[in-house]
Protein backbone atom coordinates (compact mmCIF):
# COMPACT_ATOMS: atom_id res chain seq x y z
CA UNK A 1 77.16 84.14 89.91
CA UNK A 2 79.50 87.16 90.00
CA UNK A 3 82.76 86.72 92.05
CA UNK A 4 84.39 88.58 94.46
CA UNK A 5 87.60 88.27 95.86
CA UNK A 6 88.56 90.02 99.30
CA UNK A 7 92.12 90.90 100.30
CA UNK A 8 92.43 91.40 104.01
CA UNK A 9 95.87 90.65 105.14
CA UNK A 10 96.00 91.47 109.00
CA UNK A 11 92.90 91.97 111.90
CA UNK A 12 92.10 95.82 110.75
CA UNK A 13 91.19 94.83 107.09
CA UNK A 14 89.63 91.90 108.61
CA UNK A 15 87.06 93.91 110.95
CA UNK A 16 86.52 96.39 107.66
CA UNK A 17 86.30 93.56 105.17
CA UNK A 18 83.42 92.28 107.36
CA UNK A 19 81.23 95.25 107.88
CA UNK A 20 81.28 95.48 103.70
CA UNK A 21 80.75 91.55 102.90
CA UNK A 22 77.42 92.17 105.49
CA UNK A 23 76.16 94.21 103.15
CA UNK A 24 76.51 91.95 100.19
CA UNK A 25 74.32 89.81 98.69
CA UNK A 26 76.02 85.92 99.09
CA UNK A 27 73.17 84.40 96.66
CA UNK A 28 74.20 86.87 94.00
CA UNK A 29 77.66 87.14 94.88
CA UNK A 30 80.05 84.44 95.86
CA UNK A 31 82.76 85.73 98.50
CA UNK A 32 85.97 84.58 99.09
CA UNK A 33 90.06 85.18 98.79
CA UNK A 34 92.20 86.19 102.32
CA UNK A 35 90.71 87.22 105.44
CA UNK A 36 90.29 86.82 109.67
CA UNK A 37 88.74 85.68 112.04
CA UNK A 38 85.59 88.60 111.64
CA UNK A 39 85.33 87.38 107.92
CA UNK A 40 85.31 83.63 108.84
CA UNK A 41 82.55 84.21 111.10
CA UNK A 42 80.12 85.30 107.89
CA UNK A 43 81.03 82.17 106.18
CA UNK A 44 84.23 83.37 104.32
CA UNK A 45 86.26 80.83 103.21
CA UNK A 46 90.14 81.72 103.78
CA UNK A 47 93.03 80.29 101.47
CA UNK A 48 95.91 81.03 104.71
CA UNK A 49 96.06 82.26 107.96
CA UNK A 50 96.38 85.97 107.89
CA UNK A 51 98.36 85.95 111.13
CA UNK A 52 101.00 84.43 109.12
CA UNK A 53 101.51 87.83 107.26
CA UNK A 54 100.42 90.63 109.64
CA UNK A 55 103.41 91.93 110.94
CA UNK A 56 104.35 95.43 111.17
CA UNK A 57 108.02 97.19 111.28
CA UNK A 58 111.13 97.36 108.92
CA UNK A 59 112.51 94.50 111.03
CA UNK A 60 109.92 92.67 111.56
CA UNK A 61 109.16 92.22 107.87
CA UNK A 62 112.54 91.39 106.95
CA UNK A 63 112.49 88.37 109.58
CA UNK A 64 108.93 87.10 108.02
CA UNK A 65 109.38 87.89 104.42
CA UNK A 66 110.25 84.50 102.88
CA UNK A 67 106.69 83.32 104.03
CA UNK A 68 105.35 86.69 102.57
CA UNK A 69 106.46 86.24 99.35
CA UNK A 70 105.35 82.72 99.36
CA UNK A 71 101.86 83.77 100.20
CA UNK A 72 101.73 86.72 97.90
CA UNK A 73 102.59 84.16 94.94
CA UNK A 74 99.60 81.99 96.23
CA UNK A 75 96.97 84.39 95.94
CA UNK A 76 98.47 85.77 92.92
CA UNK A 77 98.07 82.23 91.55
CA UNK A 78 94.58 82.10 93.52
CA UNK A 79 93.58 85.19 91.45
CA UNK A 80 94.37 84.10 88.05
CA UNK A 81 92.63 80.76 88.65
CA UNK A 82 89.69 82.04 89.81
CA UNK A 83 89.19 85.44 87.57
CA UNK A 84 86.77 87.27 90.04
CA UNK A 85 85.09 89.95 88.71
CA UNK A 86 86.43 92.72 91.35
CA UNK A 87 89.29 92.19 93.59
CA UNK A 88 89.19 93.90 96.49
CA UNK A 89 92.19 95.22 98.82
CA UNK A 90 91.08 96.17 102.78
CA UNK A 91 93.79 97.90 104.77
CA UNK A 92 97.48 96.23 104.55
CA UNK A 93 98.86 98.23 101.58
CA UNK A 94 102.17 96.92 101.83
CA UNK A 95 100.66 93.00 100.64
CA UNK A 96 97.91 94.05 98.44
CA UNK A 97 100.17 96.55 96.73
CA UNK A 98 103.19 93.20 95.95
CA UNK A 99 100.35 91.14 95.08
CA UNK A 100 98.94 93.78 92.61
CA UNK A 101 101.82 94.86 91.42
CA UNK A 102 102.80 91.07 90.40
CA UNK A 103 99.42 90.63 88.58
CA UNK A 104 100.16 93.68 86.61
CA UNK A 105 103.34 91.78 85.55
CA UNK A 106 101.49 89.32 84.63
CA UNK A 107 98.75 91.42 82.86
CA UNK A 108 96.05 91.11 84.49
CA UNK A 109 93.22 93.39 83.56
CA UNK A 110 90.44 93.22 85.87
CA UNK A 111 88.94 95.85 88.12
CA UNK A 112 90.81 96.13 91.92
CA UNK A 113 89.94 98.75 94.71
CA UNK A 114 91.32 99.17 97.90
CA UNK A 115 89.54 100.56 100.62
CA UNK A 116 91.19 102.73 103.83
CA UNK A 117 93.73 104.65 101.98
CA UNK A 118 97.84 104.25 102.93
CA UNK A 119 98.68 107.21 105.74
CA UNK A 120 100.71 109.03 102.71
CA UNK A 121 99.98 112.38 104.54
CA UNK A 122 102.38 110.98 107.27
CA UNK A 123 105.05 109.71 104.72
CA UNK A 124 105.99 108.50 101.66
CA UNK A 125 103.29 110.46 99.98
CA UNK A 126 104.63 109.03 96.36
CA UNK A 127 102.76 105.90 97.34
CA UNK A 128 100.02 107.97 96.18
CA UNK A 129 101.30 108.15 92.87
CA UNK A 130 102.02 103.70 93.08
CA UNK A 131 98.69 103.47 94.24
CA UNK A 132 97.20 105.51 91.20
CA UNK A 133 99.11 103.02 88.56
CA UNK A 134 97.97 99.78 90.42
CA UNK A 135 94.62 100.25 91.41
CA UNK A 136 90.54 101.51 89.41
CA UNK A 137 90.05 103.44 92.92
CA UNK A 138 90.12 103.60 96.41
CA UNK A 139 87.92 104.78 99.47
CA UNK A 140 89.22 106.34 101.79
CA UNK A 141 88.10 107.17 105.45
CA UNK A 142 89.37 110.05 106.30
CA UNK A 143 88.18 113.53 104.65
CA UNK A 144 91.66 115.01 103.95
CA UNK A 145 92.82 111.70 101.68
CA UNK A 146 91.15 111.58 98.48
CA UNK A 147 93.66 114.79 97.48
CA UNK A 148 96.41 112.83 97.64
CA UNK A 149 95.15 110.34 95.11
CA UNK A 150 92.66 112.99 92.91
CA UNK A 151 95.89 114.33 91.57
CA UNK A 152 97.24 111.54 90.26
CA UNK A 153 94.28 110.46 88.34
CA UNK A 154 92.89 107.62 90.39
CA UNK A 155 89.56 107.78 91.27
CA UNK A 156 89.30 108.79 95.40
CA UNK A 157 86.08 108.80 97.67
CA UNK A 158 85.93 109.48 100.74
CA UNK A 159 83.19 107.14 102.89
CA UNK A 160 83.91 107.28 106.29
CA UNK A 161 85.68 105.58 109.09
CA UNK A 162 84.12 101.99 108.49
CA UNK A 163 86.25 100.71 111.56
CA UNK A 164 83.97 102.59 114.20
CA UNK A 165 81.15 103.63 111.66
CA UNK A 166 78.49 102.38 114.86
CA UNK A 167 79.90 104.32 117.52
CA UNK A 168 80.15 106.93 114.92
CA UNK A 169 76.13 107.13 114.84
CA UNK A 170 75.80 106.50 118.45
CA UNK A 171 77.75 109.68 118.71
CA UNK A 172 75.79 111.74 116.52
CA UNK A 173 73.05 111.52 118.46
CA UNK A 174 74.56 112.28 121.90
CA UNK A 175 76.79 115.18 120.21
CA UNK A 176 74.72 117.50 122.39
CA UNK A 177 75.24 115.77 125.35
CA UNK A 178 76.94 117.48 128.29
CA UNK A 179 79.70 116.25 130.35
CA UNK A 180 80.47 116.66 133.89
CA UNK A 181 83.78 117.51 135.11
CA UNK A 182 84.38 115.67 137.73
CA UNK A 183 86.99 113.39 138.91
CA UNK A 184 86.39 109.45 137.82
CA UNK A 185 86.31 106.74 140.47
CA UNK A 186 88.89 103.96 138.22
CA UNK A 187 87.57 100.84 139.24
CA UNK A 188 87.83 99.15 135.89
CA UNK A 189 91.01 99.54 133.19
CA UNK A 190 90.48 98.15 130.08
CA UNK A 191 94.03 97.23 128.39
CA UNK A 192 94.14 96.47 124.74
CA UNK A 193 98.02 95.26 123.99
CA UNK A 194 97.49 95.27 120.16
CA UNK A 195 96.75 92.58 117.34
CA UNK A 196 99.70 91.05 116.28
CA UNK A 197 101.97 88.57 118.66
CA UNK A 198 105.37 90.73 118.51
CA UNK A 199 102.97 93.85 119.63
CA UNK A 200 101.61 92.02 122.49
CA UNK A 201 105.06 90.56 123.75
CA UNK A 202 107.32 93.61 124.00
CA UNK A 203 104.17 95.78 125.39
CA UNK A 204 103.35 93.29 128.03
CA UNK A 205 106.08 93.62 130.42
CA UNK A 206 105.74 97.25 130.75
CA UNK A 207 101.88 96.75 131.07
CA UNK A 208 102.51 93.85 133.44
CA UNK A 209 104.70 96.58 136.07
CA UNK A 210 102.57 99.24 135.21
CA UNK A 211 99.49 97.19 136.51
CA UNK A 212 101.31 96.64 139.89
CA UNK A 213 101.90 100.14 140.39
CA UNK A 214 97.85 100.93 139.62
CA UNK A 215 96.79 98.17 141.97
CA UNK A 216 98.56 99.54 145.06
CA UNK A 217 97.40 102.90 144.05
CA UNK A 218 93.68 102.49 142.92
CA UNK A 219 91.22 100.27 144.42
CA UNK A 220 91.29 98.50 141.25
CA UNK A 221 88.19 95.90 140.95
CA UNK A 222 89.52 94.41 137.73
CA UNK A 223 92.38 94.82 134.73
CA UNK A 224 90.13 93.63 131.60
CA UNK A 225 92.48 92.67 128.32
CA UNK A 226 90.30 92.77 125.16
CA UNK A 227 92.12 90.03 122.34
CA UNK A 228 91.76 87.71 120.22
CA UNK A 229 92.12 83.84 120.68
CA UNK A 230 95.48 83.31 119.12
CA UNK A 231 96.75 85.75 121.82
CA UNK A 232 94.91 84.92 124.58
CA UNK A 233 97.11 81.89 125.99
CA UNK A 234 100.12 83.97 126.29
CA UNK A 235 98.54 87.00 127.86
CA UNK A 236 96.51 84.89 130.38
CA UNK A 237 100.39 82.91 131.62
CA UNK A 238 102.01 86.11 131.55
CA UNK A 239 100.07 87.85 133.87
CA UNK A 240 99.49 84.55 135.92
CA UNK A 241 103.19 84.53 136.54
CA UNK A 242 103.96 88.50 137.31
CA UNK A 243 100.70 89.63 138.07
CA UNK A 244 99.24 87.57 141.08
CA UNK A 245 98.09 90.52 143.20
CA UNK A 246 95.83 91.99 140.43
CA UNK A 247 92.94 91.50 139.39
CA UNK A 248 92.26 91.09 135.75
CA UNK A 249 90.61 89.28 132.88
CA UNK A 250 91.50 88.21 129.26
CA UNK A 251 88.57 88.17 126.56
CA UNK A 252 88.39 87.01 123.62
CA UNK A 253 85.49 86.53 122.51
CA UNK A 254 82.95 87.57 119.87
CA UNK A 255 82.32 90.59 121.59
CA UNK A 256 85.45 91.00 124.04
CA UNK A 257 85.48 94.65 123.26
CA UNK A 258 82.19 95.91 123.16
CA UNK A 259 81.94 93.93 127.32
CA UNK A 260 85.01 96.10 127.76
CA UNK A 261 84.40 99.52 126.91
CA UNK A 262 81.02 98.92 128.57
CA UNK A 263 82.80 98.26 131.90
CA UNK A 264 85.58 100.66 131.41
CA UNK A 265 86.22 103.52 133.43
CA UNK A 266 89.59 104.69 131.53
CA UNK A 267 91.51 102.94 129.01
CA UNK A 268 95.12 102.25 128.49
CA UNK A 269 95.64 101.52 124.51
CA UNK A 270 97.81 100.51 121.95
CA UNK A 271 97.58 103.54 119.02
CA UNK A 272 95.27 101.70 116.38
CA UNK A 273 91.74 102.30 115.57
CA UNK A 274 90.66 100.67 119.18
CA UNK A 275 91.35 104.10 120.46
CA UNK A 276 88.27 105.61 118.53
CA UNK A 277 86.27 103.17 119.37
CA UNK A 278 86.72 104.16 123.02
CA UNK A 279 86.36 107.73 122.42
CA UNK A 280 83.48 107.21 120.58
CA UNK A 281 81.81 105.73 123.53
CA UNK A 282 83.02 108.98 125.55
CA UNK A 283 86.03 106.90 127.67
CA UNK A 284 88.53 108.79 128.97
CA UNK A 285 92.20 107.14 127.20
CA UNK A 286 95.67 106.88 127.33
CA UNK A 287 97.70 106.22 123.71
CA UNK A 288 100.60 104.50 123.68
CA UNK A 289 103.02 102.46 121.08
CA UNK A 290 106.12 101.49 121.26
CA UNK A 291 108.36 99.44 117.98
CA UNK A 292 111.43 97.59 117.16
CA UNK A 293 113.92 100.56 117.81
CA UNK A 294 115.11 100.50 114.54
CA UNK A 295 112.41 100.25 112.62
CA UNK A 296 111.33 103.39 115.16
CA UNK A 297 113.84 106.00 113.85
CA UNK A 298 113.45 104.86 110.52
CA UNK A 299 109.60 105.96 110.38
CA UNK A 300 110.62 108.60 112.71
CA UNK A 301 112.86 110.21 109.71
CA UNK A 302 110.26 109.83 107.35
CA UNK A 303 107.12 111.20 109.41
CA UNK A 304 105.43 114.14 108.72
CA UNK A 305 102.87 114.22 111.64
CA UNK A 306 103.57 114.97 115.01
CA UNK A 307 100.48 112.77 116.46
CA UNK A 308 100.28 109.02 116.59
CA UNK A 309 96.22 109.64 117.11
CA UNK A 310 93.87 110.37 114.91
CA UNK A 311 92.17 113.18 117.17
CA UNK A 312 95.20 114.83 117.80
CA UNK A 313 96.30 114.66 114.12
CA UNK A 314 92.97 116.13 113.29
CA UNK A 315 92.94 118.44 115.91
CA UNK A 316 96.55 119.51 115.41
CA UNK A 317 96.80 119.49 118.83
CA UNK A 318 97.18 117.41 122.00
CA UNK A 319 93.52 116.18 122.81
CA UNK A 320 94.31 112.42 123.87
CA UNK A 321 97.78 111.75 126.08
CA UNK A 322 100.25 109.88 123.92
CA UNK A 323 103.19 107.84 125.15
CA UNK A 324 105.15 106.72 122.55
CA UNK A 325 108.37 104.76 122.69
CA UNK A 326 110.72 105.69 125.70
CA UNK A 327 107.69 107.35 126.76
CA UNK A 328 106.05 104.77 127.34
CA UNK A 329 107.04 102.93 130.50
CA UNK A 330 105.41 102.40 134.34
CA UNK A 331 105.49 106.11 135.87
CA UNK A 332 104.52 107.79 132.91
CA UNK A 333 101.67 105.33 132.37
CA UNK A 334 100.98 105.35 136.01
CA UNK A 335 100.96 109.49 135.99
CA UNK A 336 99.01 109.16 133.35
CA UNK A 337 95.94 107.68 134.45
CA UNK A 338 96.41 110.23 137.71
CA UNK A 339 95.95 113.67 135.10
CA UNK A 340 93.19 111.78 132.78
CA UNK A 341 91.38 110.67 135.98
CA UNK A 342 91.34 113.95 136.96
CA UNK A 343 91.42 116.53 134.15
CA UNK A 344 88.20 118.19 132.57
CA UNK A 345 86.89 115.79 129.83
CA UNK A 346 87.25 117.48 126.18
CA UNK A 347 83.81 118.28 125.04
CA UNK A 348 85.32 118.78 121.26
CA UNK A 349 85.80 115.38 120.41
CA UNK A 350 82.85 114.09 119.36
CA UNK A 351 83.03 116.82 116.60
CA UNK A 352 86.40 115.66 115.88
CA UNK A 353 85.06 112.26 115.68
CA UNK A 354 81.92 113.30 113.12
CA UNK A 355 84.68 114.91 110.70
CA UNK A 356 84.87 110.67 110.06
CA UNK A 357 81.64 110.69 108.52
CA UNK A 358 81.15 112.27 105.13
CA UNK A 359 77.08 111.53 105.43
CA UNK A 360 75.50 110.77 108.75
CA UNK A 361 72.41 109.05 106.98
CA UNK A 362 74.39 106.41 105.40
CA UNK A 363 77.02 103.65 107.27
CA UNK A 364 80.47 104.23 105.45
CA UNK A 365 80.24 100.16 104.79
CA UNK A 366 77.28 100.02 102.94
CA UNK A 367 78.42 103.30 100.63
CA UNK A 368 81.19 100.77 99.88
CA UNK A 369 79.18 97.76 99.15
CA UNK A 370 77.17 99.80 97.07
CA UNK A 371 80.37 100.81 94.68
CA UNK A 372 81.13 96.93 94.69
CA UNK A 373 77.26 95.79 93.32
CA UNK A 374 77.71 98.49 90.89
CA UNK A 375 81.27 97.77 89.90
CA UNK A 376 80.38 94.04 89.31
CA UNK A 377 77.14 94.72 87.14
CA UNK A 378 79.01 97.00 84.51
């Protein structure tokens, strides 16, 4: 039985790691190495707790990165154990690069991809270059990244945005649709605070206030938080102790998001790929992030891009309201949801949505489980 080891260090490689292992066959195959929640529920078997290691921010790794180092050992020990015929690396580029990079020191010699490419056309675009010594390829899933890779000699495909490759179809097929301009009654806000626990608790507060304004303004029927399990405790007390005169509800189950963007009449997110995944299902959104401060004018230095999402950074243009940072606090949020209630919904997004799929016969997933079955049987 061939062996192959996934690398999924935080919930975004997770959700992709999981649309390619559905693809694969486990009686042929035998699946395993570092994943979430989305992985563990096909029967993968994970050697840690990825929430141990998905943190984001200059600061926020430097406060975490004993147990890092300790984990990226681990694996790398895993790894040389095990001697899988393909390694592969989803999303988090910072781990799998430190634990590739360590089994080249150790001479290692077997195949490794990564899939979803690093964002080297915001910055540090010689990670391009790192990624070209360290890895046999990588799929990206965005058209304008295989470029950065081509020229360095590592072999670059672009597949698609696996993270919303179903809305993706969905919205193929209503691409012709036409959409009224008219104002929408806000009954239900969906609120996504992000994945990791240091997102959630310095975007919470400002939610929190922000949902106090909306609930004296709107006849609000209910607030509806989309998570995951590990997060769900804190949310739920948080909002029991400052929110009392809203209404709201914290999910997290199976299918916590898909309930949500089914009930949602605009949504308030945290920049990540949960903001396509509303678009693609033609809900009106606000963006918004907000970081460690240092860490924030660190990246801000290094950026290239002017958009934190994708649309807009495809577009080149504001398409989707972002409020990033100092930006992002009650009135602004609150003002907000008054101009996206009201403004004249952007019939060019689903087009800037299908520039995510590089063949709209095939699911960007199974393109990639393909490359694995064939990688494997050379």
């Amino acid at each position: 039985m061939k062996k192959v080891i996934f690398i999924a260090g935080e919930p975004s490689g997770d959700a992709i790691a999981a649309k390619i292992i559905q693809h694969l066959d486990k009686n042929k195959i035998k699946i395993f190495g570092v994943g979430g929640l989305k992985m563990k529920n096909l029967g993968f078997k994970s050697i840690f707790n990825i929430e141990e290691i998905s943190v984001m921010g200059f600061m926020e790794v430097l406060m975490h990165l004993h147990k890092i180092i300790k984990r990226i050992n681990q694996v790398v020990d895993f790894i040389i154990k095990e001697k899988p015929n393909l390694i592969v690396t989803c999303d988090s580029p910072g781990f799998a690069v430190s634990v590739v990079k360590k089994l080249k020191k150790l001479n290692y010699n077997g195949k490794i991809i990564h899939v979803v490419a690093p964002t080297v056309w915001a910055y540090k675009e010689k990670r391009a270059k790192k990624f070209a010594k360290l890895f046999d390829a990588i799929y990206c899933l965005l058209p304008f990244e295989p470029q950065y890779f081509k020229k360095h000699g590592l072999k670059s495909y672009f597949v698609g945005n696996i993270s919303i490759e179903d809305e993706l179809f969905k919205v193929k097929n209503e691409i012709n649709a036409k959409f009224e301009n008219k104002d929408i009654e806000v009954q239900n806000i969906v609120i996504t605070l992000g994945s990791r626990f240091m997102e959630v608790k310095r975007h919470i507060k400002i939610i929190s206030k922000t949902m106090n304004i909306l609930q004296n303004k709107y006849n609000i029927k209910e607030f509806i938080f989309p998570t995951l399990p590990h997060l769900q405790n804190y949310i739920q007390k948080y909002l029991e102790k400052h929110n009392k005169n809203c209404h709201y509800y914290v999910n997290s189950s199976q299918n916590a998001m898909q309930e949500a963007i089914l009930k949602c009449d605009i949504a308030i997110a945290k920049s990540g790929t949960n903001t396509l995944q509303f678009l693609s299902n033609f809900k009106p959104i606000i963006v918004y992030y907000k970081m460690n401060l240092i860490s924030y004018y660190i990246i801000k230095m290094m950026l290239k891009i002017k958009f934190a999402n994708l649309i807009n950074i495809i577009a080149q243009k504001i398409v989707i309201p972002e409020l990033i940072q100092s930006d992002f606090n009650p009135l602004n949020i609150s003002k907000a949801v008054q101009n996206v209630v009201t403004q004249e919904t952007q019939n060019d997004i689903a087009k800037y949505l299908l520039q995510m799929l590089p063949n709209i016969d095939i699911k960007p997933s199974l393109i990639v489980a393909e490359a694995i079955n064939d990688l494997i049987a050379k």
